[in-house]
PDB file of N, CA and C in Angstrom:
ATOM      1  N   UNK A   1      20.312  14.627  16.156  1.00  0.00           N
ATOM      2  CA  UNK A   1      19.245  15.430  15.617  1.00  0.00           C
ATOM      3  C   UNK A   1      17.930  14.976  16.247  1.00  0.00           C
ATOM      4  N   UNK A   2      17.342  16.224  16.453  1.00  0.00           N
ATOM      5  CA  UNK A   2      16.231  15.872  17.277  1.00  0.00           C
ATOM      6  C   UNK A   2      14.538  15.559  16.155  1.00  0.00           C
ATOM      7  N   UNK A   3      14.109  14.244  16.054  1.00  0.00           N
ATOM      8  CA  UNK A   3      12.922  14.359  15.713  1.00  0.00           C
ATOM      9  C   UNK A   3      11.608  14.115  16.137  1.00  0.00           C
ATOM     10  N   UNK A   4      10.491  15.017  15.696  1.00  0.00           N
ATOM     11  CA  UNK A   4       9.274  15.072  16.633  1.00  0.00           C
ATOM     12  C   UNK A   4       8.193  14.460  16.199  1.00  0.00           C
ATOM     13  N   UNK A   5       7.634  12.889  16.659  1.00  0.00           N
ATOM     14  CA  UNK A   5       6.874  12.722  15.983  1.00  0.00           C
ATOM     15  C   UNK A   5       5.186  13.116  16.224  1.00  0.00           C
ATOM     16  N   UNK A   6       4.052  14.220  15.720  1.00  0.00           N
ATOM     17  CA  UNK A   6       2.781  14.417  16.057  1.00  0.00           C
ATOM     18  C   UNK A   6       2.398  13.247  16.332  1.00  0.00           C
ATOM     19  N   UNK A   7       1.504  13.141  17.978  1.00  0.00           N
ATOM     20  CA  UNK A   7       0.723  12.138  17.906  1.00  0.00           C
ATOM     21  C   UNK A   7      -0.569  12.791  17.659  1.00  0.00           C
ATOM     22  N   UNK A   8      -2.033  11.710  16.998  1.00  0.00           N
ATOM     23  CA  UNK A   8      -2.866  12.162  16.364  1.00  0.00           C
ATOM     24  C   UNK A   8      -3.887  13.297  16.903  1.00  0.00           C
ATOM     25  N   UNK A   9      -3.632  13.281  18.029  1.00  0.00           N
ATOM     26  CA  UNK A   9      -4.436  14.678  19.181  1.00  0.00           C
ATOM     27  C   UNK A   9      -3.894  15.721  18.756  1.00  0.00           C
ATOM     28  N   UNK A  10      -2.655  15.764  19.065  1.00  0.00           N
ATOM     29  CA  UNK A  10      -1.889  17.032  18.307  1.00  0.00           C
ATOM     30  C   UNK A  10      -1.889  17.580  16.741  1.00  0.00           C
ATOM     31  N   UNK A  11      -1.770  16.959  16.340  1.00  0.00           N
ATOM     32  CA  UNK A  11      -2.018  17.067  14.469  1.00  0.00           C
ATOM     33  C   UNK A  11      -3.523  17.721  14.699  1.00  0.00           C
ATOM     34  N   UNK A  12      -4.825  16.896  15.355  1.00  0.00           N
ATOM     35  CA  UNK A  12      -6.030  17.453  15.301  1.00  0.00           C
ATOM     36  C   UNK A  12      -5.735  18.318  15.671  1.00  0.00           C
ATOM     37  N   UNK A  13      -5.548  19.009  17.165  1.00  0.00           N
ATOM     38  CA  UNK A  13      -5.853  20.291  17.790  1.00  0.00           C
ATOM     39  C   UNK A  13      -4.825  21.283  16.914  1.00  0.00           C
ATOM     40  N   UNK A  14      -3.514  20.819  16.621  1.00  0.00           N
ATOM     41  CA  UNK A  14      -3.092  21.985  15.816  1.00  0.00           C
ATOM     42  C   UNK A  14      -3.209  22.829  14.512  1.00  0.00           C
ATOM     43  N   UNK A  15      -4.268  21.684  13.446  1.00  0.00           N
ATOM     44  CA  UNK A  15      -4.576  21.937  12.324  1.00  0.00           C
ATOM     45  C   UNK A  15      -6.000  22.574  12.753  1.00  0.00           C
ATOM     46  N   UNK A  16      -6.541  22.195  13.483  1.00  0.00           N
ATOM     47  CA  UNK A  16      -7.965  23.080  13.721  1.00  0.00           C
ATOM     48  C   UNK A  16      -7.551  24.315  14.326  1.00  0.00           C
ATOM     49  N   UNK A  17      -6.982  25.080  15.622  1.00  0.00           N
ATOM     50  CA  UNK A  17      -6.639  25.667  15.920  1.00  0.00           C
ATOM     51  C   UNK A  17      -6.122  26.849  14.948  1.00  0.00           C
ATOM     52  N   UNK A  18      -5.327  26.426  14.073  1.00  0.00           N
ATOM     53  CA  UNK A  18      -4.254  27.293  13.093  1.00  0.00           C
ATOM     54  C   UNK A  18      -6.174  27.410  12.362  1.00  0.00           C
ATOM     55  N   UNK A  19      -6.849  26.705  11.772  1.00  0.00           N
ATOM     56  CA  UNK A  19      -7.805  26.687  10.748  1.00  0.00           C
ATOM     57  C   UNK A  19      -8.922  28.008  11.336  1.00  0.00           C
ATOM     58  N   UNK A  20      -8.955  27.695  12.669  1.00  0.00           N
ATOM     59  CA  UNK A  20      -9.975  28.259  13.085  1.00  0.00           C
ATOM     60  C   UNK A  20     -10.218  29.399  13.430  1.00  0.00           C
ATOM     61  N   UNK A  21      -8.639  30.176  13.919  1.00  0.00           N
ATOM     62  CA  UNK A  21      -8.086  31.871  13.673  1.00  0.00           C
ATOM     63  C   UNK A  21      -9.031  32.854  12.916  1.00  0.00           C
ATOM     64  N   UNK A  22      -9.962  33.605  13.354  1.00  0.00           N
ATOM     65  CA  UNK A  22     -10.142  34.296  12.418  1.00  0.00           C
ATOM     66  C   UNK A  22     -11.575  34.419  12.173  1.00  0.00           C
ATOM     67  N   UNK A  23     -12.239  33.243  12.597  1.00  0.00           N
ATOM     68  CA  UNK A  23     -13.505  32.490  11.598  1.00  0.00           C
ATOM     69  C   UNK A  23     -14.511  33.275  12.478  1.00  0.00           C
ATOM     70  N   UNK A  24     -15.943  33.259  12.092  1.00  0.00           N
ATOM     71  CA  UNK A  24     -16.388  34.139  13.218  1.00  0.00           C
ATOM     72  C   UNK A  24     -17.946  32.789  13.392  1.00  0.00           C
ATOM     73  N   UNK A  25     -19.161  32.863  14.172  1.00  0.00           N
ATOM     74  CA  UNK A  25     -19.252  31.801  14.679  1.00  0.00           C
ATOM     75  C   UNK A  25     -20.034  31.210  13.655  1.00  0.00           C
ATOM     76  N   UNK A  26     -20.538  31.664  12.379  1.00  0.00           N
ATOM     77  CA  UNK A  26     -21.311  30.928  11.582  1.00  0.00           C
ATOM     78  C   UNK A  26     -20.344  30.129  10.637  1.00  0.00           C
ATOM     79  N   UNK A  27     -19.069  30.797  10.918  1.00  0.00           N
ATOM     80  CA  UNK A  27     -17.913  29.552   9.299  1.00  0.00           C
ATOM     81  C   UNK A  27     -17.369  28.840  10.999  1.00  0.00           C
ATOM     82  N   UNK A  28     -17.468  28.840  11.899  1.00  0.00           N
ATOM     83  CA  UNK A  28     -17.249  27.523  12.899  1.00  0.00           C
ATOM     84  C   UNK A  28     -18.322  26.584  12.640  1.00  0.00           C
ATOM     85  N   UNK A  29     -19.672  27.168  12.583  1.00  0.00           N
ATOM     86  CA  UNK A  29     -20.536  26.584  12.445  1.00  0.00           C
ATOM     87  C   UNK A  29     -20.383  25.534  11.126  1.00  0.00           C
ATOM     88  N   UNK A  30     -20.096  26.079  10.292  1.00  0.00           N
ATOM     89  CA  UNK A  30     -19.581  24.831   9.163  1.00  0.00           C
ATOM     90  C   UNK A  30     -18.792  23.919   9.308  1.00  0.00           C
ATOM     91  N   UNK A  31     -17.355  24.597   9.496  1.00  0.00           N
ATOM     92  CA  UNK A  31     -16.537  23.888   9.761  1.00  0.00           C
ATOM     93  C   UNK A  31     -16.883  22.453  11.181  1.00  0.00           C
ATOM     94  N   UNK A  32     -17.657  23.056  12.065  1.00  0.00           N
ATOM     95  CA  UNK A  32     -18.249  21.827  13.134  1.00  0.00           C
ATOM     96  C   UNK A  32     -19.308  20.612  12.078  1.00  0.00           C
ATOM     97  N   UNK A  33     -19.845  20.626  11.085  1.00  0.00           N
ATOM     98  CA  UNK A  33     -21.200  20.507  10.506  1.00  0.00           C
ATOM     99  C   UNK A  33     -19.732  19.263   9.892  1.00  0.00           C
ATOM    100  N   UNK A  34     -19.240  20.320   8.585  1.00  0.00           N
ATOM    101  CA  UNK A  34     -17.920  19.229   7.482  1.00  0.00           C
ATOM    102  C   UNK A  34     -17.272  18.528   8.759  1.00  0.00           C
ATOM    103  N   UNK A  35     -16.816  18.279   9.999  1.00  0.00           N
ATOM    104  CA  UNK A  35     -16.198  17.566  10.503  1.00  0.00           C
ATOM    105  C   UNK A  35     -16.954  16.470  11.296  1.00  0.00           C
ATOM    106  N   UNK A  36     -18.285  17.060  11.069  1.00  0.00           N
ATOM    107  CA  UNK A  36     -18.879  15.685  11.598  1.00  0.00           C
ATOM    108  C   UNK A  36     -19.640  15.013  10.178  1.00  0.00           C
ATOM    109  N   UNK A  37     -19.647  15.618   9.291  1.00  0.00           N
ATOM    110  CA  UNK A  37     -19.802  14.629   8.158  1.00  0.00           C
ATOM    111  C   UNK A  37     -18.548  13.628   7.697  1.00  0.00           C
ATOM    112  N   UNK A  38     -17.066  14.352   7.805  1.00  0.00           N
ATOM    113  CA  UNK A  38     -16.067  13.647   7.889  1.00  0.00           C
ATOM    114  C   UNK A  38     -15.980  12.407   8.553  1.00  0.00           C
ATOM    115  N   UNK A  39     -16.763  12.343   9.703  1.00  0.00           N
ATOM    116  CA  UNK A  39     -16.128  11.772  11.281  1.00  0.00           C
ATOM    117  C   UNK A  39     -17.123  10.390  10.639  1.00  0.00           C
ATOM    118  N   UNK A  40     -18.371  10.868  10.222  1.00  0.00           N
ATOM    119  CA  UNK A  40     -19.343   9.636   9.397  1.00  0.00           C
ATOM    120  C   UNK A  40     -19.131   9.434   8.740  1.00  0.00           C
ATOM    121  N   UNK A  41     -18.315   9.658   7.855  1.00  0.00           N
ATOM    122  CA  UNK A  41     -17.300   8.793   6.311  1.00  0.00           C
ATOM    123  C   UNK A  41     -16.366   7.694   6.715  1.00  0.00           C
ATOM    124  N   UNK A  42     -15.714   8.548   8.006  1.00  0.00           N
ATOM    125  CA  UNK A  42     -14.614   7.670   8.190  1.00  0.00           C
ATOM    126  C   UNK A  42     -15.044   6.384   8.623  1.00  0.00           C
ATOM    127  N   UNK A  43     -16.113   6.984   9.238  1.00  0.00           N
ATOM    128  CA  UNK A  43     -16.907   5.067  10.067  1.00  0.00           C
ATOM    129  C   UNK A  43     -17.119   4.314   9.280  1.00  0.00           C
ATOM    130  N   UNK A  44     -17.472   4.943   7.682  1.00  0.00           N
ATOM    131  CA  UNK A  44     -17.869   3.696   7.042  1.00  0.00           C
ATOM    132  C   UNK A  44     -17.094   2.731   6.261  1.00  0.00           C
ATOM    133  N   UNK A  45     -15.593   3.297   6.501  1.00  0.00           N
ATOM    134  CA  UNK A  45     -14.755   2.880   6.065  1.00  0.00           C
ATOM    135  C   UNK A  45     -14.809   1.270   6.659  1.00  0.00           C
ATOM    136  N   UNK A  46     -13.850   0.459   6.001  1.00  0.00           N
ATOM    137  CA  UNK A  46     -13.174  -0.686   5.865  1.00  0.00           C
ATOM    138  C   UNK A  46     -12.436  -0.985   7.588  1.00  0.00           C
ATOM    139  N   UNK A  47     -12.452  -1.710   8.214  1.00  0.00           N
ATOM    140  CA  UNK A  47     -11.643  -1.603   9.624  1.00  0.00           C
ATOM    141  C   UNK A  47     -10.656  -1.766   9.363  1.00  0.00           C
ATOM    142  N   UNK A  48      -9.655  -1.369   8.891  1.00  0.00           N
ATOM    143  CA  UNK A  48      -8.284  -1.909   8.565  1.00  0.00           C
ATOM    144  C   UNK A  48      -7.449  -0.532   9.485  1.00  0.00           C
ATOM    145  N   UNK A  49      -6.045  -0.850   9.612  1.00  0.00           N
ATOM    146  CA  UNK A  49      -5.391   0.396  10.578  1.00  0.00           C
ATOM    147  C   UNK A  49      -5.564   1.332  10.361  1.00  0.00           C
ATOM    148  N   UNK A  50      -4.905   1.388   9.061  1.00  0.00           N
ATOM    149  CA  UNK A  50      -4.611   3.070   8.417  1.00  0.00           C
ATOM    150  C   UNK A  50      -6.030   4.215   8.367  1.00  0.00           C
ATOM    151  N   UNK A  51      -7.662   2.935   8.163  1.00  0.00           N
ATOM    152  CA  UNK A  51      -8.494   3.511   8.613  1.00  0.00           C
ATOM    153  C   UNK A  51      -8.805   3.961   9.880  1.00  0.00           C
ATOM    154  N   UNK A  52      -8.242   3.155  10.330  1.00  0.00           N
ATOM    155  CA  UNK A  52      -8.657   3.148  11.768  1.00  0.00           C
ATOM    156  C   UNK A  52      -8.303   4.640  12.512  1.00  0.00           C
ATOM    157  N   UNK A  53      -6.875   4.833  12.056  1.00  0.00           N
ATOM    158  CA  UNK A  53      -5.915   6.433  11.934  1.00  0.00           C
ATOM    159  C   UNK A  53      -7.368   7.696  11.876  1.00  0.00           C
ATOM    160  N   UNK A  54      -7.554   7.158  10.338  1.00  0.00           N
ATOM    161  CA  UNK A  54      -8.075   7.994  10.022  1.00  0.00           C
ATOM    162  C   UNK A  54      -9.233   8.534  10.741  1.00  0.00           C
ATOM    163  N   UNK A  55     -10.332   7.413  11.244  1.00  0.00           N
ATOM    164  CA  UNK A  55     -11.473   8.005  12.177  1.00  0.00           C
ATOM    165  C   UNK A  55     -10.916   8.197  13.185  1.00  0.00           C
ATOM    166  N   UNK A  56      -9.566   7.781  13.919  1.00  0.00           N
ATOM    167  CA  UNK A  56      -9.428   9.209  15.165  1.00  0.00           C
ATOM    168  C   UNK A  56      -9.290  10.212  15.038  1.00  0.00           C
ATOM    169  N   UNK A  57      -8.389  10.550  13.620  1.00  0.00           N
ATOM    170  CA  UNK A  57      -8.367  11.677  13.712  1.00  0.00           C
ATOM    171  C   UNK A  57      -9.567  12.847  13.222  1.00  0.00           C
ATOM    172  N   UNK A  58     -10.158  12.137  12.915  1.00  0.00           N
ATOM    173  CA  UNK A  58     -11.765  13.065  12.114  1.00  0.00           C
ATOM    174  C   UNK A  58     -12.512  13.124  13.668  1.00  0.00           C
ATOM    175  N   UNK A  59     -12.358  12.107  13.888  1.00  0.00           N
ATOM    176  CA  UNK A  59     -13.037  11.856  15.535  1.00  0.00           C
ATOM    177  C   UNK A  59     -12.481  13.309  16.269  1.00  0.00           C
ATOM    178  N   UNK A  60     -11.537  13.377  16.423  1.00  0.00           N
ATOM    179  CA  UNK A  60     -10.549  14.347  17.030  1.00  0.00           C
ATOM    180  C   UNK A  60     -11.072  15.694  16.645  1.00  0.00           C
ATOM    181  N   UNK A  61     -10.703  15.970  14.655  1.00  0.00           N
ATOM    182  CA  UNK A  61     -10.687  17.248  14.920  1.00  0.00           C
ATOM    183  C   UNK A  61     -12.794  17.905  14.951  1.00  0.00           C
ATOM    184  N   UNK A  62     -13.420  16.897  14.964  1.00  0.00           N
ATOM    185  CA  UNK A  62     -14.640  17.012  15.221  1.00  0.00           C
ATOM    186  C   UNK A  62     -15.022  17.649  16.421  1.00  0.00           C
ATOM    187  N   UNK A  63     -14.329  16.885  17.498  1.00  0.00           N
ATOM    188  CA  UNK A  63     -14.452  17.404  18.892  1.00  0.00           C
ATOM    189  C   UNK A  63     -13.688  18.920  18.842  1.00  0.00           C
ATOM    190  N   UNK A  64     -12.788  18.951  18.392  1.00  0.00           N
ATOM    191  CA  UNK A  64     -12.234  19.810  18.551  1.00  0.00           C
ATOM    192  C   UNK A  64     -12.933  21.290  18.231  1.00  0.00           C
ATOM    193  N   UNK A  65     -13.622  21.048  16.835  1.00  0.00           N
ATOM    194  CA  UNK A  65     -14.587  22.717  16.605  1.00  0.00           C
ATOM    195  C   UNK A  65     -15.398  21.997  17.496  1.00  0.00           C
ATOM    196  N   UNK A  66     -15.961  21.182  17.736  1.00  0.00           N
ATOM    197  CA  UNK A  66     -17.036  21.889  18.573  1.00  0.00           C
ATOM    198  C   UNK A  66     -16.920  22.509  19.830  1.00  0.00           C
ATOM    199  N   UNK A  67     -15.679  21.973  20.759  1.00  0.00           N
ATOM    200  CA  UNK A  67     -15.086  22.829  21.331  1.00  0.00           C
ATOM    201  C   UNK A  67     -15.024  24.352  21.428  1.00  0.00           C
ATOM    202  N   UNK A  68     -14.423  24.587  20.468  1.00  0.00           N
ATOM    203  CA  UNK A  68     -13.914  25.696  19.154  1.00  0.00           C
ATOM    204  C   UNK A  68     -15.989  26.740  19.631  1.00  0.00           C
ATOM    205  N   UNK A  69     -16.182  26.225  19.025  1.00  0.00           N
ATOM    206  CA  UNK A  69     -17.912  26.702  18.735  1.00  0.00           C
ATOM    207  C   UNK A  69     -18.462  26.627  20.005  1.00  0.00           C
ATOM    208  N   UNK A  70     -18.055  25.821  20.919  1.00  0.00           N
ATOM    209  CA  UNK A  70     -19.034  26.095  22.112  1.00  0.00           C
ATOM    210  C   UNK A  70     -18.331  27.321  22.598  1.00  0.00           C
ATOM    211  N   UNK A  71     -16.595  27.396  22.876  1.00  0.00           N
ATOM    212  CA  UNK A  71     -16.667  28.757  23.545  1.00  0.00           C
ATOM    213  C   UNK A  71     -16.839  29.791  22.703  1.00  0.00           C
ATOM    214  N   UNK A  72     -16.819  29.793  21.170  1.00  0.00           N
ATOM    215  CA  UNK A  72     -16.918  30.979  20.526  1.00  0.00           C
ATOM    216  C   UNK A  72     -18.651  31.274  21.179  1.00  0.00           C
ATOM    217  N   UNK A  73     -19.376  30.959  21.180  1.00  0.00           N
ATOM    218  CA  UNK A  73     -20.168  31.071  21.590  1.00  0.00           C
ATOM    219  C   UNK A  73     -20.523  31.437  23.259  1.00  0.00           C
ATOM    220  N   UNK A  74     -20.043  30.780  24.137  1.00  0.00           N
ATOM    221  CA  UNK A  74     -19.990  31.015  25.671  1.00  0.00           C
ATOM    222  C   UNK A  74     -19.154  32.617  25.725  1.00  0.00           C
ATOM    223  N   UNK A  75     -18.460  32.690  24.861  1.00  0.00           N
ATOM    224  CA  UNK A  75     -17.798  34.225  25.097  1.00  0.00           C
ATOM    225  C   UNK A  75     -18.112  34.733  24.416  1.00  0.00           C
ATOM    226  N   UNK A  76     -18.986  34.762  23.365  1.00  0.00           N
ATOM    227  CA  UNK A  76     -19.730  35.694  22.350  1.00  0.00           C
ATOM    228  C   UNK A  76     -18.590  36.860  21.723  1.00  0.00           C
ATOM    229  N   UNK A  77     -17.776  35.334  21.216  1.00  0.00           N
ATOM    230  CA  UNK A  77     -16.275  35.932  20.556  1.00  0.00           C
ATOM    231  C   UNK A  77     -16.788  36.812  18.920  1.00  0.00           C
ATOM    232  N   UNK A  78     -17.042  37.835  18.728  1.00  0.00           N
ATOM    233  CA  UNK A  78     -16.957  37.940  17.003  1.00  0.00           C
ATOM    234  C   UNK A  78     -16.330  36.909  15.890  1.00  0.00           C
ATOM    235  N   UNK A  79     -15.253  36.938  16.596  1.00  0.00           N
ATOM    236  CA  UNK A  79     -14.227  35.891  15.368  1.00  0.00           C
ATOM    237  C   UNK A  79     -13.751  35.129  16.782  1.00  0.00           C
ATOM    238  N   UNK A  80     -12.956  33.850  16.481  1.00  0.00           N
ATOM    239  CA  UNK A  80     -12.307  32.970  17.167  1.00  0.00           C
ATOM    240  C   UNK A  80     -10.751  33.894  17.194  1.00  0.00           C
ATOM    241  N   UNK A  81     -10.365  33.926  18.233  1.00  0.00           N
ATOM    242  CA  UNK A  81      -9.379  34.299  18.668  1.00  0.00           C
ATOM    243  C   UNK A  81      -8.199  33.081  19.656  1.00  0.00           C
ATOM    244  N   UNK A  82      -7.198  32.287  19.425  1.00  0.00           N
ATOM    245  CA  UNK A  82      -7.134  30.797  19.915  1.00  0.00           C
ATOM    246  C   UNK A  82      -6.046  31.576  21.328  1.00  0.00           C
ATOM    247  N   UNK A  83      -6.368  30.757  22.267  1.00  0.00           N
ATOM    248  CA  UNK A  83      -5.608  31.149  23.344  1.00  0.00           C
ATOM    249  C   UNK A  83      -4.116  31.247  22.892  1.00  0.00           C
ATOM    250  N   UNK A  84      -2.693  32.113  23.327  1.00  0.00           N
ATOM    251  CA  UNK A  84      -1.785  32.423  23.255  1.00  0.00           C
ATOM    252  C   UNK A  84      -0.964  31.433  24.352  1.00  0.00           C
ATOM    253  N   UNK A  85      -0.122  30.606  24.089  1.00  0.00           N
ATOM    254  CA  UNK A  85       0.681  29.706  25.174  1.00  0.00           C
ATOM    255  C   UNK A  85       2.030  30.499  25.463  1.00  0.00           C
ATOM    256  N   UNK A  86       1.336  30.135  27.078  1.00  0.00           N
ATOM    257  CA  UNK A  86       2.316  31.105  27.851  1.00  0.00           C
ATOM    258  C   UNK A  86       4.148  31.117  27.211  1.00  0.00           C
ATOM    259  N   UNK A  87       5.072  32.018  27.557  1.00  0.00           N
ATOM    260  CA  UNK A  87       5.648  32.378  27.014  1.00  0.00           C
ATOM    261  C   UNK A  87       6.845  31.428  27.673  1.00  0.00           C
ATOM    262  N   UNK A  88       7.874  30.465  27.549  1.00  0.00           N
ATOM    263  CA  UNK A  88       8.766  29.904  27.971  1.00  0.00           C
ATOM    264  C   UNK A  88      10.035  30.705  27.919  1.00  0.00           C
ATOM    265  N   UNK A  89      10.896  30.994  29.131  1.00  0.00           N
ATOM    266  CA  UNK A  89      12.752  31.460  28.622  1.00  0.00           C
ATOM    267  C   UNK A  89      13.061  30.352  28.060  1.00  0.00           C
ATOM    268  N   UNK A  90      13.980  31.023  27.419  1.00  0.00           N
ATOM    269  CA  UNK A  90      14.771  30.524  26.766  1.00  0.00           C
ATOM    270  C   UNK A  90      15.782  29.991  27.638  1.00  0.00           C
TER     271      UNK A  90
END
């Protein structure tokens, strides 16, 4: 049996991605704003691992809208629309 474990890039880009469907550029605009207030919580945490987890991944999905928000913006998308991955045979 095959199991897959997310590493923490992936978990970010895929939970933002799926989140961000839809949004048009002022709820990116939030969503960029809550993930960098996140990303400054996590810093103030305790250095211990499990924290440590935690500010990459806030780190992560931080970068990630803004990403998200710079091209919604560079393409003067209405809503975020997330690129489609190319199609593999089967």
């Amino acid at each position: 049996m095959l199991i897959y474990e997310y590493l923490p890039h992936e978990l970010a880009r895929l939970g933002v991605v799926a989140k961000a469907a839809g949004l048009d550029r002022h709820q990116v605009a939030v969503q960029v704003r809550l993930a960098q207030e996140r990303g400054g919580s996590a810093r103030m945490l305790p250095a211990v691992r499990h924290h440590l987890s935690e500010l990459l991944i806030a780190e992560l999905r931080r970068i990630r809208w803004e990403r998200i928000a710079h091209l919604v913006g560079e393409e003067r998308m209405l809503v975020y629309s997330p690129p489609r991955p190319p199609c593999r045979p089967v």
